[in-house]
N, C-alpha and C. Protein backbone atom coordinates (compact mmCIF):
# COMPACT_ATOMS: atom_id res chain seq x y z
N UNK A 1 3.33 -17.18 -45.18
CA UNK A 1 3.57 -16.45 -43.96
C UNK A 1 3.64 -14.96 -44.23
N UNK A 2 2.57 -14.10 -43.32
CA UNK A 2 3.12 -12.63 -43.84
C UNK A 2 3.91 -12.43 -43.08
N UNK A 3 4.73 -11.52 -44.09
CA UNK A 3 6.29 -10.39 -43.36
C UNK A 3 5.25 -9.29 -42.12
N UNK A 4 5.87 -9.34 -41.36
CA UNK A 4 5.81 -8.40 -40.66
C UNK A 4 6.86 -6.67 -40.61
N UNK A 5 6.29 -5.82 -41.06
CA UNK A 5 7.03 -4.52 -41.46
C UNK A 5 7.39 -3.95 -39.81
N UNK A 6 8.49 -3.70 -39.85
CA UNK A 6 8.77 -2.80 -38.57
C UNK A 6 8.42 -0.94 -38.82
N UNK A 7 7.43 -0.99 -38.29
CA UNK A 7 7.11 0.72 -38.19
C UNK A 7 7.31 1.17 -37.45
N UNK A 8 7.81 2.71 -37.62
CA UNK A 8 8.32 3.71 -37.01
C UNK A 8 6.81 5.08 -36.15
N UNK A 9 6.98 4.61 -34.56
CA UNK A 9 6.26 5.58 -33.92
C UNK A 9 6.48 6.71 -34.79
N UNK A 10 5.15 7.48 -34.62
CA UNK A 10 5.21 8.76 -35.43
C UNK A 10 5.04 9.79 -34.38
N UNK A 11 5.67 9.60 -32.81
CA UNK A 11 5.45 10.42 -32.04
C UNK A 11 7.25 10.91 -32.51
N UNK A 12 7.45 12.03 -32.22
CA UNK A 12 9.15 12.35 -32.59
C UNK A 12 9.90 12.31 -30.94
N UNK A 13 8.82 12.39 -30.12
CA UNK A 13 9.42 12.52 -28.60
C UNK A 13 8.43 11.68 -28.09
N UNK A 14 8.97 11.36 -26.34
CA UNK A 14 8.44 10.56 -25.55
C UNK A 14 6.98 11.69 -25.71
N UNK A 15 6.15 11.09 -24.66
CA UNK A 15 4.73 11.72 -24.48
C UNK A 15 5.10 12.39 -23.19
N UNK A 16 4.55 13.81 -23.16
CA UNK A 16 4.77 14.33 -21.65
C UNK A 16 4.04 13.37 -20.20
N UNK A 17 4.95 13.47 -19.28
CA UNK A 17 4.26 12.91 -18.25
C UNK A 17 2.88 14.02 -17.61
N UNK A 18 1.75 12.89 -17.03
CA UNK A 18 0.58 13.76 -16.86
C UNK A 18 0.99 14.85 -15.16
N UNK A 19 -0.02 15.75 -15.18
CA UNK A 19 -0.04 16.53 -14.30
C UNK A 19 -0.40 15.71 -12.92
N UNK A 20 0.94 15.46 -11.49
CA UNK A 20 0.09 14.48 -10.66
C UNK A 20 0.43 13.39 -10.72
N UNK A 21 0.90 13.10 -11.95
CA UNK A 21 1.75 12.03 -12.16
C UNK A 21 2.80 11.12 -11.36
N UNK A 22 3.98 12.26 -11.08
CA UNK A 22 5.10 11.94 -9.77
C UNK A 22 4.17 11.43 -8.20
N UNK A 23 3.49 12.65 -8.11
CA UNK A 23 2.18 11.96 -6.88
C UNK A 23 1.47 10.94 -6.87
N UNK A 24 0.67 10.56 -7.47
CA UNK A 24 0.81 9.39 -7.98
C UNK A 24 1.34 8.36 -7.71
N UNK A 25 3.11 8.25 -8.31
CA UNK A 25 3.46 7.37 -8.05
C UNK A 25 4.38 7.44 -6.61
N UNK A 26 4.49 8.64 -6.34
CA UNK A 26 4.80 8.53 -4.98
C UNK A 26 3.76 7.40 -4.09
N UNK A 27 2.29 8.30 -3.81
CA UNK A 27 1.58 7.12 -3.58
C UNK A 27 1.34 6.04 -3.08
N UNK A 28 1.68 5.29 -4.14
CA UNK A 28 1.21 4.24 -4.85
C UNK A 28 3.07 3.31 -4.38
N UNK A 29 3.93 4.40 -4.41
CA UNK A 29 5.31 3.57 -3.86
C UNK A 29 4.98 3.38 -2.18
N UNK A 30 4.38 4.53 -1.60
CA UNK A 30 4.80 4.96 -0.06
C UNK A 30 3.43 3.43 0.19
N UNK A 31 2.63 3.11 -0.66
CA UNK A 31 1.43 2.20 0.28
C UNK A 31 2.27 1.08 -0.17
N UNK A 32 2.74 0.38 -0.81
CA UNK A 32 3.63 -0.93 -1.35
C UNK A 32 4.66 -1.23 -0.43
N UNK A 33 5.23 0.00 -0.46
CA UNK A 33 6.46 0.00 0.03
C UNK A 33 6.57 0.15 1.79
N UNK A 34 5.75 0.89 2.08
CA UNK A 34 5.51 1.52 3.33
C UNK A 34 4.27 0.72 4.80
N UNK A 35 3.23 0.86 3.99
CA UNK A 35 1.54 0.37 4.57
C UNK A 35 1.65 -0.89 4.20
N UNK A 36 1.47 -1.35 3.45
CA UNK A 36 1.30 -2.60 3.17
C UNK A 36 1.75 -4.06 4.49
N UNK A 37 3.11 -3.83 3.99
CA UNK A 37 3.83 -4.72 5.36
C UNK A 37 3.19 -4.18 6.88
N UNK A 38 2.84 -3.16 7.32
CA UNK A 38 2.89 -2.92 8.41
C UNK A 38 0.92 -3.02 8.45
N UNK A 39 0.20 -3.62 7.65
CA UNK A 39 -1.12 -4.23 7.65
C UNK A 39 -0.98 -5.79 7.56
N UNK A 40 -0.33 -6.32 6.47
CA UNK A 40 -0.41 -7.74 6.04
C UNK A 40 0.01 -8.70 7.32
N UNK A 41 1.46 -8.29 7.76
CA UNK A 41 1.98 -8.76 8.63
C UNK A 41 1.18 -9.06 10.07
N UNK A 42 0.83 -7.85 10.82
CA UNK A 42 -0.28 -8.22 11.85
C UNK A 42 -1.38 -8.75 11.70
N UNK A 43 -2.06 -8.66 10.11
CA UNK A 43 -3.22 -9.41 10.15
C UNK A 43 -2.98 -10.99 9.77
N UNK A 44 -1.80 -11.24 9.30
CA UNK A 44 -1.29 -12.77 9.14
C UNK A 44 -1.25 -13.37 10.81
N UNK A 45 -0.70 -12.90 11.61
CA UNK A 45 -0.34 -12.59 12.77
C UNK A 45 -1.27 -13.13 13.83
N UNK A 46 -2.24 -12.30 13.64
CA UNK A 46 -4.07 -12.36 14.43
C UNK A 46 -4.54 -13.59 14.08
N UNK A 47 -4.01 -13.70 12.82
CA UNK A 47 -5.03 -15.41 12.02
C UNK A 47 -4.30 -16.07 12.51
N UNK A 48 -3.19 -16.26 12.76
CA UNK A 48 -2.45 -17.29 13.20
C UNK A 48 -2.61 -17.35 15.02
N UNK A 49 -2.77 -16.17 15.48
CA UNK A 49 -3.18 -16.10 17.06
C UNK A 49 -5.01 -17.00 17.21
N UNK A 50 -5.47 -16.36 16.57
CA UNK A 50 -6.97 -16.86 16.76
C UNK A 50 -7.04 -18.55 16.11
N UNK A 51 -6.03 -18.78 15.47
CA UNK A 51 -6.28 -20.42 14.97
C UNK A 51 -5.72 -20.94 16.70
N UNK A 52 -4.54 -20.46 16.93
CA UNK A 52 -3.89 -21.08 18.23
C UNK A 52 -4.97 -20.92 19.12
N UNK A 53 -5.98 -19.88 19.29
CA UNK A 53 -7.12 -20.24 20.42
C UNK A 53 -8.19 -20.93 19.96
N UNK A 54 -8.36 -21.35 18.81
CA UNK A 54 -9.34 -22.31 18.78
C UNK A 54 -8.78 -23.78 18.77
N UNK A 55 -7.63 -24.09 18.45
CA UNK A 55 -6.95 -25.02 19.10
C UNK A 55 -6.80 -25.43 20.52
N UNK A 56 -6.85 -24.12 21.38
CA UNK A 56 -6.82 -24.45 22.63
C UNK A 56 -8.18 -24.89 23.34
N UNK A 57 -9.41 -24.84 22.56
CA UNK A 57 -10.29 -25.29 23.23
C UNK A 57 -10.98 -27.05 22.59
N UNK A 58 -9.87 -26.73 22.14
CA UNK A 58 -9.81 -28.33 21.61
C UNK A 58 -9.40 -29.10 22.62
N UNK A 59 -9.25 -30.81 22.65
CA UNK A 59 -8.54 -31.52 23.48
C UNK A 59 -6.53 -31.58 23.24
N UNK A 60 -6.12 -31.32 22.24
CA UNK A 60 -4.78 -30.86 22.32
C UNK A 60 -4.12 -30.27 22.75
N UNK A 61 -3.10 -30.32 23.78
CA UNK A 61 -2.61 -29.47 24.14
C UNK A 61 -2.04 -27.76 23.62
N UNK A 62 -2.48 -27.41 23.42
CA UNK A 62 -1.45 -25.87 22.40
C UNK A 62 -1.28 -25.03 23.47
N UNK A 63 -0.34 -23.85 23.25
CA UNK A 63 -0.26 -22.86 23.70
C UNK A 63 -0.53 -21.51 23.28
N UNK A 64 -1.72 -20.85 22.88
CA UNK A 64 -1.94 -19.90 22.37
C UNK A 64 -1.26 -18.37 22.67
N UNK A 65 -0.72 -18.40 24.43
CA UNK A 65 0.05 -17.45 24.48
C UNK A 65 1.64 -16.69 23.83
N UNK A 66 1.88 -17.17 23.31
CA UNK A 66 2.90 -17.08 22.66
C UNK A 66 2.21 -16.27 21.51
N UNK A 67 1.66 -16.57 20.57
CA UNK A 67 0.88 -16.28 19.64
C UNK A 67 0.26 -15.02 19.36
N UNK A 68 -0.32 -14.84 20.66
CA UNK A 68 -1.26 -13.92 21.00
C UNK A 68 -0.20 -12.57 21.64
N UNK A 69 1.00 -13.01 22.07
CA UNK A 69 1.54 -11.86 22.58
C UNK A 69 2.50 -11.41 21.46
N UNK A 70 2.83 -12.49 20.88
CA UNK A 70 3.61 -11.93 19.15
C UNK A 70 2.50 -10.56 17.60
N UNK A 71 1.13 -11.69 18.23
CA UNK A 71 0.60 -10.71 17.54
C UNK A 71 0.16 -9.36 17.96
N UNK A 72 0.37 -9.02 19.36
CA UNK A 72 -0.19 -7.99 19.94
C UNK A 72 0.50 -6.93 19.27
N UNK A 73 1.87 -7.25 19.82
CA UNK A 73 3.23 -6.70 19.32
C UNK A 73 3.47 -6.18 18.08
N UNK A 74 3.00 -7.21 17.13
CA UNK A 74 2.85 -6.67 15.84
C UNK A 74 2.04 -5.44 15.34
N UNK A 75 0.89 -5.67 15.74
CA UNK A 75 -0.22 -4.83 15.67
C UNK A 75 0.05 -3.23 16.34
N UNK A 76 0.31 -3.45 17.87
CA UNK A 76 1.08 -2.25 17.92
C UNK A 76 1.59 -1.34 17.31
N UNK A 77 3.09 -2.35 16.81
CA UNK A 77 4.04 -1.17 15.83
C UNK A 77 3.45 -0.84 15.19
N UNK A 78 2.75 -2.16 14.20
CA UNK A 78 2.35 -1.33 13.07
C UNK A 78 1.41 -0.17 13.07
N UNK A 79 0.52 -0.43 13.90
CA UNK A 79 -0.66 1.06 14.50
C UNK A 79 0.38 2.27 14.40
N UNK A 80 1.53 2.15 15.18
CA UNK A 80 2.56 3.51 15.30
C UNK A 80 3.06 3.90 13.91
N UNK A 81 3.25 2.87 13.13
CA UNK A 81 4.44 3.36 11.52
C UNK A 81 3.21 3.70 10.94
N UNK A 82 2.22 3.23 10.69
CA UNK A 82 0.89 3.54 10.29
C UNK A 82 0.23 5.18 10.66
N UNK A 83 0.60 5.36 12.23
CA UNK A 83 -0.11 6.44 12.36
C UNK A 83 1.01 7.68 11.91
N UNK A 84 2.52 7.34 11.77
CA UNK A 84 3.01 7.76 11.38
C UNK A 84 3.22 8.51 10.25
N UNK A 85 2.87 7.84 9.06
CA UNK A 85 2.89 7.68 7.75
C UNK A 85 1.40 8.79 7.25
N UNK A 86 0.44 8.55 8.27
CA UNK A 86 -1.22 9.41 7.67
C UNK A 86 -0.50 10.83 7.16
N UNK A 87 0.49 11.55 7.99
CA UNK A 87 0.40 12.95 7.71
C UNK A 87 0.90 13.07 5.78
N UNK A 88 1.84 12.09 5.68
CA UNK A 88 3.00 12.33 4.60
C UNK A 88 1.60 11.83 3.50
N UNK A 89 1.04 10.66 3.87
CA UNK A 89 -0.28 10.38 2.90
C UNK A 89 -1.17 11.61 2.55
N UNK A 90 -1.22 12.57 3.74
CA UNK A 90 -2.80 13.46 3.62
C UNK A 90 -1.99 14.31 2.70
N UNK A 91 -0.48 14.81 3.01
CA UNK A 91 -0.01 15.94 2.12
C UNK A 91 0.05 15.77 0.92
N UNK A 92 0.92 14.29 0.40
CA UNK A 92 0.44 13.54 -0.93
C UNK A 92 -0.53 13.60 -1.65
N UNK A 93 -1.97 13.64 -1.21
CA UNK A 93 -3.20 13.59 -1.88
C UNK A 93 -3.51 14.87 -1.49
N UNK A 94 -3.48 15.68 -1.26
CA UNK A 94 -3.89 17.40 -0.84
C UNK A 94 -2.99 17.59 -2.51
N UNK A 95 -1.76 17.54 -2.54
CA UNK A 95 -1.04 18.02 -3.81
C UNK A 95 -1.60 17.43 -4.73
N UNK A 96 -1.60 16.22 -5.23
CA UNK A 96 -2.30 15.34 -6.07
C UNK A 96 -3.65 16.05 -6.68
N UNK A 97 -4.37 16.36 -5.69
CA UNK A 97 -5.72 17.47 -5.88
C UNK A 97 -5.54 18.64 -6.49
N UNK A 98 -4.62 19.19 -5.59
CA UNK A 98 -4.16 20.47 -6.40
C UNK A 98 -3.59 20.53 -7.87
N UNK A 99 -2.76 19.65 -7.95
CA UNK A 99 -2.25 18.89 -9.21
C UNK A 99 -3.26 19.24 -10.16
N UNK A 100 -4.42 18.31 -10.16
CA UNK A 100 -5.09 17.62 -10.59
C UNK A 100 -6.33 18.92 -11.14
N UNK A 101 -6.23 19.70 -10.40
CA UNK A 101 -6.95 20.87 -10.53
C UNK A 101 -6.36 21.83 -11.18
N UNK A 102 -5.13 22.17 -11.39
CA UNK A 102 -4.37 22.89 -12.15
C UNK A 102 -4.84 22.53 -13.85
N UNK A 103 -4.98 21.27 -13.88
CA UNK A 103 -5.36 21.20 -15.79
C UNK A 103 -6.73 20.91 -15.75
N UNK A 104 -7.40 20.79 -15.16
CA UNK A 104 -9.03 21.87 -15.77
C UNK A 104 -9.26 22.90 -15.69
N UNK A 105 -9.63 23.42 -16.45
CA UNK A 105 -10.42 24.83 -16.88
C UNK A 105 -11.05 25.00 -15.97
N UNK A 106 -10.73 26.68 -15.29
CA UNK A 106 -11.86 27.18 -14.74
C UNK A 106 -11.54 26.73 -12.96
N UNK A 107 -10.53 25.70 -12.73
CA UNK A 107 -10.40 25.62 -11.47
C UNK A 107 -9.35 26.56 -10.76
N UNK A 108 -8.27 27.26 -11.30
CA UNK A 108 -7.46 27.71 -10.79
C UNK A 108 -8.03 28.96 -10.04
């Protein structure tokens, strides 16, 4: 069996974080955290409204209204937190750019 040697990083410090970086993960938190639910949710929503109307043209009884007015609802808000959210996104990626342009040559 070989020994395995424990070696020592030869960095003496962490590595700097990149330029853009924090933006980034701002980002990348605000769409997870933020967009996400307020897409997934209404489009789960719609699939589940549009199964209830093709059910209804079946011989089973269903009620698709219910369905259809839950998902409206959904869709709504989310359109509003959504349209909400574009400005804080556009400023995010406007900096990110700028960021991003600061460490090449020749852009400043």
């Amino acid at each position: 069996m070989p020994t395995e040697e424990k070696t020592r990083s030869p960095l003496k410090a962490p590595p700097l974080r990149n330029p853009g970086q924090s933006l980034d993960e701002e980002l990348q938190r605000l769409f997870v955290d933020s967009f996400l639910p307020y897409f997934l949710v209404p489009s789960m929503l719609g699939v589940f409204a549009l199964i209830e109307w093709m059910r209804y043209y079946r011989p089973l009884p269903p009620s698709p209204w219910f369905a259809t007015i839950v998902a409206f609802v959904a869709v709504s808000y989310s359109a509003y937190k959504v349209q909400k959210l574009r400005p804080k996104i556009h400023a995010l990626k406007q900096g990110h750019a700028y960021r991003v342009s600061l460490r090449q040559p020749g852009c400043r």
